[in-house]
N, C-alpha and C. Protein backbone atom coordinates (compact mmCIF):
# COMPACT_ATOMS: atom_id res chain seq x y z
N UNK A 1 0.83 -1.16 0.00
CA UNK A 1 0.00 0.00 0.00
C UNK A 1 0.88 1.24 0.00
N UNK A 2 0.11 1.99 -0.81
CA UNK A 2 1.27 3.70 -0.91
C UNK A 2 0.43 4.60 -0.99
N UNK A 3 0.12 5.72 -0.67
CA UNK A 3 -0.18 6.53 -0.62
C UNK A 3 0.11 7.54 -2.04
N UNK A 4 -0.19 7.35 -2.93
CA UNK A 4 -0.20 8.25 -3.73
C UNK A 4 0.38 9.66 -4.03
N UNK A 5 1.10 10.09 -4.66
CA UNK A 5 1.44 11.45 -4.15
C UNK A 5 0.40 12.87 -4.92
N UNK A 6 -1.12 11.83 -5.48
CA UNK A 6 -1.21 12.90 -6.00
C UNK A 6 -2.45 13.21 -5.02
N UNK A 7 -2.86 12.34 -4.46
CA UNK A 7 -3.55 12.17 -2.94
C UNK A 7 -2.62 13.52 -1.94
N UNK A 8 -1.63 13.16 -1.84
CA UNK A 8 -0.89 13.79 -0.50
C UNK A 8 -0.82 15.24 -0.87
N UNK A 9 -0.56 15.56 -2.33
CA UNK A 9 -0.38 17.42 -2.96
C UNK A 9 -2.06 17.06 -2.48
N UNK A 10 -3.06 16.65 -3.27
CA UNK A 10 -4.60 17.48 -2.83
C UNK A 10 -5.14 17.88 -1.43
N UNK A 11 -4.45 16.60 -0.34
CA UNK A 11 -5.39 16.72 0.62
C UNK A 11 -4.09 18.01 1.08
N UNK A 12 -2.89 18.42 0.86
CA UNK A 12 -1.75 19.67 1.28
C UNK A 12 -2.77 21.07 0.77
N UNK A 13 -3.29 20.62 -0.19
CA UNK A 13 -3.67 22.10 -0.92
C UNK A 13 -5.07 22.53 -0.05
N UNK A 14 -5.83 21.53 -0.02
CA UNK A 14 -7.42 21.36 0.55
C UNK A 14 -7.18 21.65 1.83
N UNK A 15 -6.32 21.32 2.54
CA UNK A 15 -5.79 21.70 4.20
C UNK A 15 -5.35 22.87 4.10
N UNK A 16 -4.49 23.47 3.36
CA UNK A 16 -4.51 25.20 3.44
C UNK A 16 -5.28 25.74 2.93
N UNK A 17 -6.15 25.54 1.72
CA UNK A 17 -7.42 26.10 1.72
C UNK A 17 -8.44 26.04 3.12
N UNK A 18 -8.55 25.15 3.85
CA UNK A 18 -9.48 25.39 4.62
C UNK A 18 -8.82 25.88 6.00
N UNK A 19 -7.61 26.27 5.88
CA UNK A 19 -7.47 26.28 6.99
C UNK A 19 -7.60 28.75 6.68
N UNK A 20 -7.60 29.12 5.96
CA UNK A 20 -8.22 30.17 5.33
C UNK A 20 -9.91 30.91 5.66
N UNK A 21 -10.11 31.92 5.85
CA UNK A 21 -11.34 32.61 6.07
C UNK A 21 -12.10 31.78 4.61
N UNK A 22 -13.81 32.04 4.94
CA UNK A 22 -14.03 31.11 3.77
C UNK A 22 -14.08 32.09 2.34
N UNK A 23 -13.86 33.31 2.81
CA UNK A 23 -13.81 34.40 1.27
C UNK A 23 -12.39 34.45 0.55
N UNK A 24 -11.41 33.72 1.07
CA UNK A 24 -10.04 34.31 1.02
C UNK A 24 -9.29 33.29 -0.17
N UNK A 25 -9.05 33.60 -1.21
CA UNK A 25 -8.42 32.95 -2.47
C UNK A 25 -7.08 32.75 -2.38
N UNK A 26 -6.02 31.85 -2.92
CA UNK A 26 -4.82 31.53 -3.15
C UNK A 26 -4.95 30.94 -4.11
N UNK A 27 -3.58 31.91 -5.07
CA UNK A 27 -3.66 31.40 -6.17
C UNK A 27 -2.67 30.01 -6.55
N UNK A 28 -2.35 29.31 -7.53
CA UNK A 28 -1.46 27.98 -7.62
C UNK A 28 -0.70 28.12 -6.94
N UNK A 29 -0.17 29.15 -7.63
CA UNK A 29 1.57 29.52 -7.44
C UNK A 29 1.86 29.44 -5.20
N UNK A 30 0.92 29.84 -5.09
CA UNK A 30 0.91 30.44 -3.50
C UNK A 30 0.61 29.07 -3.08
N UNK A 31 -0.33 27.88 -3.82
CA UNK A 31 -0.70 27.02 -2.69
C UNK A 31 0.15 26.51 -2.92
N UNK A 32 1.42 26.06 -4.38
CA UNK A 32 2.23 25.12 -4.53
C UNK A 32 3.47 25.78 -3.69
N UNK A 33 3.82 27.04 -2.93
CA UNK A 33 4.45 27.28 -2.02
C UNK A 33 4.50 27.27 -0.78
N UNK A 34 3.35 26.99 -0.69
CA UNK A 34 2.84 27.00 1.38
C UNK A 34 2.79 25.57 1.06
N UNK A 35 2.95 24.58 0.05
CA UNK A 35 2.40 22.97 0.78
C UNK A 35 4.00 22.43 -0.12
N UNK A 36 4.85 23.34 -0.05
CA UNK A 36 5.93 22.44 -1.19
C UNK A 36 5.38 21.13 -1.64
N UNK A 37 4.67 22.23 -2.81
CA UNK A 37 4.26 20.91 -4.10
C UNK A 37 4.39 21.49 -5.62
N UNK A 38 5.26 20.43 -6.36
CA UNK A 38 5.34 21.24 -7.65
C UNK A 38 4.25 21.72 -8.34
N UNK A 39 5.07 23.01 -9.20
CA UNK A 39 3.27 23.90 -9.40
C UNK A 39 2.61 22.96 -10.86
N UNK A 40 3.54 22.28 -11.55
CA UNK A 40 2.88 22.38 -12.81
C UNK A 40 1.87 20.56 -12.29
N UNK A 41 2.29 19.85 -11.81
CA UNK A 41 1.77 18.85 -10.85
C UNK A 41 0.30 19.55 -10.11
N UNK A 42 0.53 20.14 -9.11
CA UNK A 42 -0.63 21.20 -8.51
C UNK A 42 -1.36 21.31 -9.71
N UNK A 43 -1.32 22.05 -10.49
CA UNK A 43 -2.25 22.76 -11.71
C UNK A 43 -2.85 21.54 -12.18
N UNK A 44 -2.53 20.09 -12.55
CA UNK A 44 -3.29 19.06 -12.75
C UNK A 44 -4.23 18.70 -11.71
N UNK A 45 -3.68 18.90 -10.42
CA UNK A 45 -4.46 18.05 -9.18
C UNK A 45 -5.98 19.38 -9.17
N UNK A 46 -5.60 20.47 -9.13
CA UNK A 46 -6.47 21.37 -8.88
C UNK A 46 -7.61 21.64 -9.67
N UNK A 47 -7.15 21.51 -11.52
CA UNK A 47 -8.40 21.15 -12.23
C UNK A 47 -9.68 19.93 -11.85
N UNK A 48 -8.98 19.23 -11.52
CA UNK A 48 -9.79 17.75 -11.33
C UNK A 48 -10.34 18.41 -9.82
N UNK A 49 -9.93 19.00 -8.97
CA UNK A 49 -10.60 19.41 -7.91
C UNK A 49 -11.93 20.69 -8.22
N UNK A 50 -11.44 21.11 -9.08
CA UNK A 50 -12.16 22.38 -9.15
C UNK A 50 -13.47 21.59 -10.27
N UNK A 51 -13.27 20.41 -11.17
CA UNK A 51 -14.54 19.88 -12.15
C UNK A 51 -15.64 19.36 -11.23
N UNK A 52 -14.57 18.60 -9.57
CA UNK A 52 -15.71 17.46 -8.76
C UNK A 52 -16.16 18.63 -8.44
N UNK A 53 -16.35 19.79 -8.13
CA UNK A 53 -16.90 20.72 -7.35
C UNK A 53 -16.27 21.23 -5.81
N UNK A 54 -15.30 20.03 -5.28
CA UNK A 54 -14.49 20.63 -4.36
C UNK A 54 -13.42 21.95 -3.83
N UNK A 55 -13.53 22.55 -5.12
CA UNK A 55 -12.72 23.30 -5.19
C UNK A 55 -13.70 24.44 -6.24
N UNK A 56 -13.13 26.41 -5.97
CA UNK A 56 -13.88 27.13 -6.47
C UNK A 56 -12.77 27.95 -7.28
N UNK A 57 -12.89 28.48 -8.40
CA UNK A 57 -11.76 28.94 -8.52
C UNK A 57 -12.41 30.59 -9.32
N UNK A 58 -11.70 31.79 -8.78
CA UNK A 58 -12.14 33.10 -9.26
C UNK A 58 -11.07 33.53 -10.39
N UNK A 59 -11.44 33.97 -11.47
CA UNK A 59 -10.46 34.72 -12.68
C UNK A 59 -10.20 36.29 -11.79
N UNK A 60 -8.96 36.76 -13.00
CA UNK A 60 -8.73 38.15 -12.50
C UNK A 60 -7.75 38.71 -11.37
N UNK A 61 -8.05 39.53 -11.08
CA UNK A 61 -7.42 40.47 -9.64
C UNK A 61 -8.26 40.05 -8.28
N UNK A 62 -7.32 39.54 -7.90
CA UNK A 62 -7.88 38.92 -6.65
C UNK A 62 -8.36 37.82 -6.81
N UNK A 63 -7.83 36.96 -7.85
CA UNK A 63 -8.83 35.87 -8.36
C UNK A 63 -7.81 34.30 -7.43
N UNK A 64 -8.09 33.44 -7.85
CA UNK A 64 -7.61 32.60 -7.23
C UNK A 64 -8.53 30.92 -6.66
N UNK A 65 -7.99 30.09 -5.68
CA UNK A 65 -8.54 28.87 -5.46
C UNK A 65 -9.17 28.93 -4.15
N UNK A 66 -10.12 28.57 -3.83
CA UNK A 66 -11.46 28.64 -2.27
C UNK A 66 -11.86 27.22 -1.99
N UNK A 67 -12.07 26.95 -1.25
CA UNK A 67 -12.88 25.18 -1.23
C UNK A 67 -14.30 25.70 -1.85
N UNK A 68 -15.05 24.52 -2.24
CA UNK A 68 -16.20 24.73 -3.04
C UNK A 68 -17.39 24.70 -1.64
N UNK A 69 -17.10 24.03 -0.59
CA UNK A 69 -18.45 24.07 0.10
C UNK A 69 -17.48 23.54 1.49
N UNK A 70 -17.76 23.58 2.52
CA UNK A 70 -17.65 23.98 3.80
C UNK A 70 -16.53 22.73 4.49
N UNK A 71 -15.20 23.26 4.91
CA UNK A 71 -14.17 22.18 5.01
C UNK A 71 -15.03 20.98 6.40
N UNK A 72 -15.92 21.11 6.97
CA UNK A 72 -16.88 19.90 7.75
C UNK A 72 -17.47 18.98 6.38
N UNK A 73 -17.49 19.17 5.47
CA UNK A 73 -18.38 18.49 4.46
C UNK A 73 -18.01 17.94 3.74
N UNK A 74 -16.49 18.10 3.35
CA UNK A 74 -15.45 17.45 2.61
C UNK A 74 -14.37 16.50 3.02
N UNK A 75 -15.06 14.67 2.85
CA UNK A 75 -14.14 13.87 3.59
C UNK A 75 -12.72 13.92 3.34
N UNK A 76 -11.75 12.97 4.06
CA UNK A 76 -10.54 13.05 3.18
C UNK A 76 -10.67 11.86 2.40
N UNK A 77 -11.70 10.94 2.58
CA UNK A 77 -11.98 9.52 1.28
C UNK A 77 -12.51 10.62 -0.37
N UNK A 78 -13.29 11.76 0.12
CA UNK A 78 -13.55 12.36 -1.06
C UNK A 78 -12.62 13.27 -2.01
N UNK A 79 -11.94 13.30 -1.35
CA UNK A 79 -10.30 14.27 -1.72
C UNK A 79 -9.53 12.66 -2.35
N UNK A 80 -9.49 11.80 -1.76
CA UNK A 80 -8.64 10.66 -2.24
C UNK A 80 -9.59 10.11 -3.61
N UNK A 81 -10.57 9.84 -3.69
CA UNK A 81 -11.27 9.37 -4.56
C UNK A 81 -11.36 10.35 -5.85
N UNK A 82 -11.57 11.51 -5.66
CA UNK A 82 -11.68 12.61 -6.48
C UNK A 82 -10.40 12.32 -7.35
N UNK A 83 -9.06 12.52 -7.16
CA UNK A 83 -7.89 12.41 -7.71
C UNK A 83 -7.35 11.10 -8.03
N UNK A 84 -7.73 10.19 -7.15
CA UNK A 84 -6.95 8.70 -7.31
C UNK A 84 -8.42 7.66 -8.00
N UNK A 85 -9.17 8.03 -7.75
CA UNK A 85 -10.56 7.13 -8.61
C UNK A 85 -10.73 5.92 -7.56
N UNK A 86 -10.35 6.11 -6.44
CA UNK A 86 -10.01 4.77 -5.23
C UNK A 86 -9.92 5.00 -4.21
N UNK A 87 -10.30 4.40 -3.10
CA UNK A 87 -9.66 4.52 -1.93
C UNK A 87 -8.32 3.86 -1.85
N UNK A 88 -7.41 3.57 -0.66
CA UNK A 88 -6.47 2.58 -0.79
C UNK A 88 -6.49 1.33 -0.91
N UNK A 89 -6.08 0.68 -1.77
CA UNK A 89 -5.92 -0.87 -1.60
C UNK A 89 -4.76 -1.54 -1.38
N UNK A 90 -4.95 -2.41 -0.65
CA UNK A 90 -3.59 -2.75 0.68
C UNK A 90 -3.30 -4.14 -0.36
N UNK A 91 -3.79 -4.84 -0.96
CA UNK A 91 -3.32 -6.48 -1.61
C UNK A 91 -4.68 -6.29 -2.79
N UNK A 92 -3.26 -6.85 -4.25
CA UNK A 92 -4.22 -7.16 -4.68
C UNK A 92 -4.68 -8.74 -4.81
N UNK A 93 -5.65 -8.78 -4.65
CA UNK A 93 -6.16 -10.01 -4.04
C UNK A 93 -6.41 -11.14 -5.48
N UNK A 94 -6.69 -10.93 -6.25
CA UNK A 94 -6.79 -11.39 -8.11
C UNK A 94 -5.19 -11.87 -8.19
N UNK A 95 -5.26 -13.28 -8.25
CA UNK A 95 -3.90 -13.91 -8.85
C UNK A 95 -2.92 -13.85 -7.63
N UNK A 96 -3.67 -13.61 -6.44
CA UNK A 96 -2.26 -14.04 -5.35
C UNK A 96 -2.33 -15.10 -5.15
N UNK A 97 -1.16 -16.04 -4.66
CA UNK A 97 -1.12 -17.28 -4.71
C UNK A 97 -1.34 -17.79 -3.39
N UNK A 98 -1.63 -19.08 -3.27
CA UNK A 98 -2.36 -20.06 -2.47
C UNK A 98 -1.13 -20.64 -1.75
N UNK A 99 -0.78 -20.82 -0.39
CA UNK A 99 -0.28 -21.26 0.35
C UNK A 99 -0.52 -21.15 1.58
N UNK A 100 0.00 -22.11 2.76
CA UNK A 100 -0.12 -21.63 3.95
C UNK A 100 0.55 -20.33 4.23
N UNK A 101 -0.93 -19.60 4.92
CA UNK A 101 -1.04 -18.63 5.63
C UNK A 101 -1.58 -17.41 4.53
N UNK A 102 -1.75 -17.94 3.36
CA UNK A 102 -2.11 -16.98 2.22
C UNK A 102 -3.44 -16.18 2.97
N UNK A 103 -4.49 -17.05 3.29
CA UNK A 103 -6.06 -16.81 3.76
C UNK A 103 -5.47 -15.74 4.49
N UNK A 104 -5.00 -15.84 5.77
CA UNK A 104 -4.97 -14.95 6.72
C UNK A 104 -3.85 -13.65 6.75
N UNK A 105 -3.33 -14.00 5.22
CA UNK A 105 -2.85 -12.82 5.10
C UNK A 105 -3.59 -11.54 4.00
N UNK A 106 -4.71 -12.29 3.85
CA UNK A 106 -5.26 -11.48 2.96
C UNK A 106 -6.26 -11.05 3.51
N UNK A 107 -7.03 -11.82 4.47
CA UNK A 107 -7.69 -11.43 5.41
C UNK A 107 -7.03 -9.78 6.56
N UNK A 108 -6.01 -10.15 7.04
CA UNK A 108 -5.56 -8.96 7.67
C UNK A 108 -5.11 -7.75 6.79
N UNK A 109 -4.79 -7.74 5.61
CA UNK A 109 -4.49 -6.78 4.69
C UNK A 109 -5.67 -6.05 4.15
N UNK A 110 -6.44 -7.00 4.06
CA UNK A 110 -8.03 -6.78 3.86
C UNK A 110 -8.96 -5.45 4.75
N UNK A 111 -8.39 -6.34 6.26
CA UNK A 111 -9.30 -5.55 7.36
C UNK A 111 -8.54 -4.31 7.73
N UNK A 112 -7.02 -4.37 7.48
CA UNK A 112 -5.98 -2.69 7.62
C UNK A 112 -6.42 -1.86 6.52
N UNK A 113 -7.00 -2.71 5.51
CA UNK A 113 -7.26 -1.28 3.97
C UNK A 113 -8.28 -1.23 4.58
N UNK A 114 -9.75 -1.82 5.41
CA UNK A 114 -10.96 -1.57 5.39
C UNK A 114 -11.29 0.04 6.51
N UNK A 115 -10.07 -0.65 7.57
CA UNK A 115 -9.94 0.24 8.45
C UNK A 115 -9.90 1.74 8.41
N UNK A 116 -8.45 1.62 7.03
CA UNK A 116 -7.61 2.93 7.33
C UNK A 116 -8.91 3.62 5.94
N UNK A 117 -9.40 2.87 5.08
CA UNK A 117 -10.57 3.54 4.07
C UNK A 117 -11.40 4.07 5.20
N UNK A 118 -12.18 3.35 6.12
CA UNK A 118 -13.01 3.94 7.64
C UNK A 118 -12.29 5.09 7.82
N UNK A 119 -11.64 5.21 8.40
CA UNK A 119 -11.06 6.35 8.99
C UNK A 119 -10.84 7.35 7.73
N UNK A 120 -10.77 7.49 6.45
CA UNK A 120 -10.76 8.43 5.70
C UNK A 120 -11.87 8.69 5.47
N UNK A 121 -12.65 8.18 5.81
CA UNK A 121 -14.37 8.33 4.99
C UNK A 121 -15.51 9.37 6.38
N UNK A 122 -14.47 8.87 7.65
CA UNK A 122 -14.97 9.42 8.87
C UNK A 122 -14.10 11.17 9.24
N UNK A 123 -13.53 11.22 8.60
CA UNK A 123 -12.35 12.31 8.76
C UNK A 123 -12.23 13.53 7.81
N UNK A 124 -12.79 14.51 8.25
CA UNK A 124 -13.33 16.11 7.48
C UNK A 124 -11.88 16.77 7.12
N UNK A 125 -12.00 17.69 6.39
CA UNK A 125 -11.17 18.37 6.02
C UNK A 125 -11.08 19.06 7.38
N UNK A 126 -12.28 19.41 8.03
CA UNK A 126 -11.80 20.50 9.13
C UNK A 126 -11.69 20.10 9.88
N UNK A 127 -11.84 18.51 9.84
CA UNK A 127 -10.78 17.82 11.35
C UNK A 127 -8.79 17.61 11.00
N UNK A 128 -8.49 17.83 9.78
CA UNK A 128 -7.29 17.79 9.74
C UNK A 128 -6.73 19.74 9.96
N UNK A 129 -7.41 20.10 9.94
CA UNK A 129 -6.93 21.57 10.18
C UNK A 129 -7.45 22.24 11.93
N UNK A 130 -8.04 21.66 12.35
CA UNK A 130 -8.43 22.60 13.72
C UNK A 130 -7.07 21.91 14.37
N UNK A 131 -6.16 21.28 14.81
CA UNK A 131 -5.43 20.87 15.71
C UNK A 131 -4.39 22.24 15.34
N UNK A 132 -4.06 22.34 13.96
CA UNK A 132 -3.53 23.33 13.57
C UNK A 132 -3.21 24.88 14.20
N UNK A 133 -4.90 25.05 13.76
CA UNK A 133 -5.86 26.09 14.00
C UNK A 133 -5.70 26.31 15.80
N UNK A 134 -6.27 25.44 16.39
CA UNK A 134 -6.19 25.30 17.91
C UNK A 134 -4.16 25.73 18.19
N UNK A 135 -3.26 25.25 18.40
CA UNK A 135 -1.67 25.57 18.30
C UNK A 135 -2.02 26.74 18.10
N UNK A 136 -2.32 27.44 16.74
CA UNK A 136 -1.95 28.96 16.59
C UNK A 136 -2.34 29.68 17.16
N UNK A 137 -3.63 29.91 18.00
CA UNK A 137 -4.27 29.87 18.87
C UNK A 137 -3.23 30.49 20.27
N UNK A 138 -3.56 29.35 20.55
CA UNK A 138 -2.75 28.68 21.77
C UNK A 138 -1.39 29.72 21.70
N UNK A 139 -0.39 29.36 21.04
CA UNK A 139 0.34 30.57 20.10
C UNK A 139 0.77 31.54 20.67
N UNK A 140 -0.59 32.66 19.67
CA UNK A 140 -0.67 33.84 19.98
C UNK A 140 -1.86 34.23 21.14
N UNK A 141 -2.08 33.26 22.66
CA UNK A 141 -2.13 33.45 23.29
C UNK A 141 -4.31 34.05 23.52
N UNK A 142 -4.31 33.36 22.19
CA UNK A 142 -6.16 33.60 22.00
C UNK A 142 -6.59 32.61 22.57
């Protein structure tokens, strides 16, 4: 199992977007610098964000990238699925071979992808940013 890297630039970009007032735009260039992620990479991940509707994007002066609807509403399974067409899959299970201990290893590989898919499907954009949010806080003493 791997994590994708085009998974890891969206949910970088979608986490500083929301971690943002909800009027406040950044443009590529700015998000592929606050999440060191290459820009011309970014500019692929961000179209495909901005077609599912996750993402808003303004032309012009002052123009730039917004989340499309409210970082509580946007899983991180929907950020992974959006870009990767999948959740994770831990084994592929088609054509693995048969031996002792095969069952129960496909079984436990099975129930770690079922898990860690759970936990992305249960897990908001604005639960990966308030711990953040809370620190800066904390911080500057608010």
């Amino acid at each position: 199992m791997q994590f994708s890297k085009k998974s890891d630039y969206a949910l970088r970009a979608m986490a500083i977007l929301a971690s943002l007032p909800p009027d406040r735009t950044l443009q590529a260039h700015e998000l592929a610098e606050a999440g060191r992620i290459p820009i011309k990479f970014l500019e692929q991940i961000l179209l495909v964000l901005k077609r599912s509707g996750l993402l808003r994007s303004k032309r012009g002066v002052g123009g730039g990238y917004r989340l499309g609807k409210e970082s509580r509403l946007i899983s991180v399974a929907e950020i992974v699925e959006t870009v990767d067409g999948e959740l994770l899959q831990f084994l592929e299970t088609e054509g693995y071979p048969d031996f002792p201990g095969s069952r129960g290893i496909r079984r436990c590989l099975g129930e770690a992808g079922e898990a860690t898919n759970q936990k992305f499907r249960e897990t908001s954009l604005e639960d990966l940013v308030l711990p953040d949010v809370a620190d800066a806080m904390v911080g500057y003493g608010i």
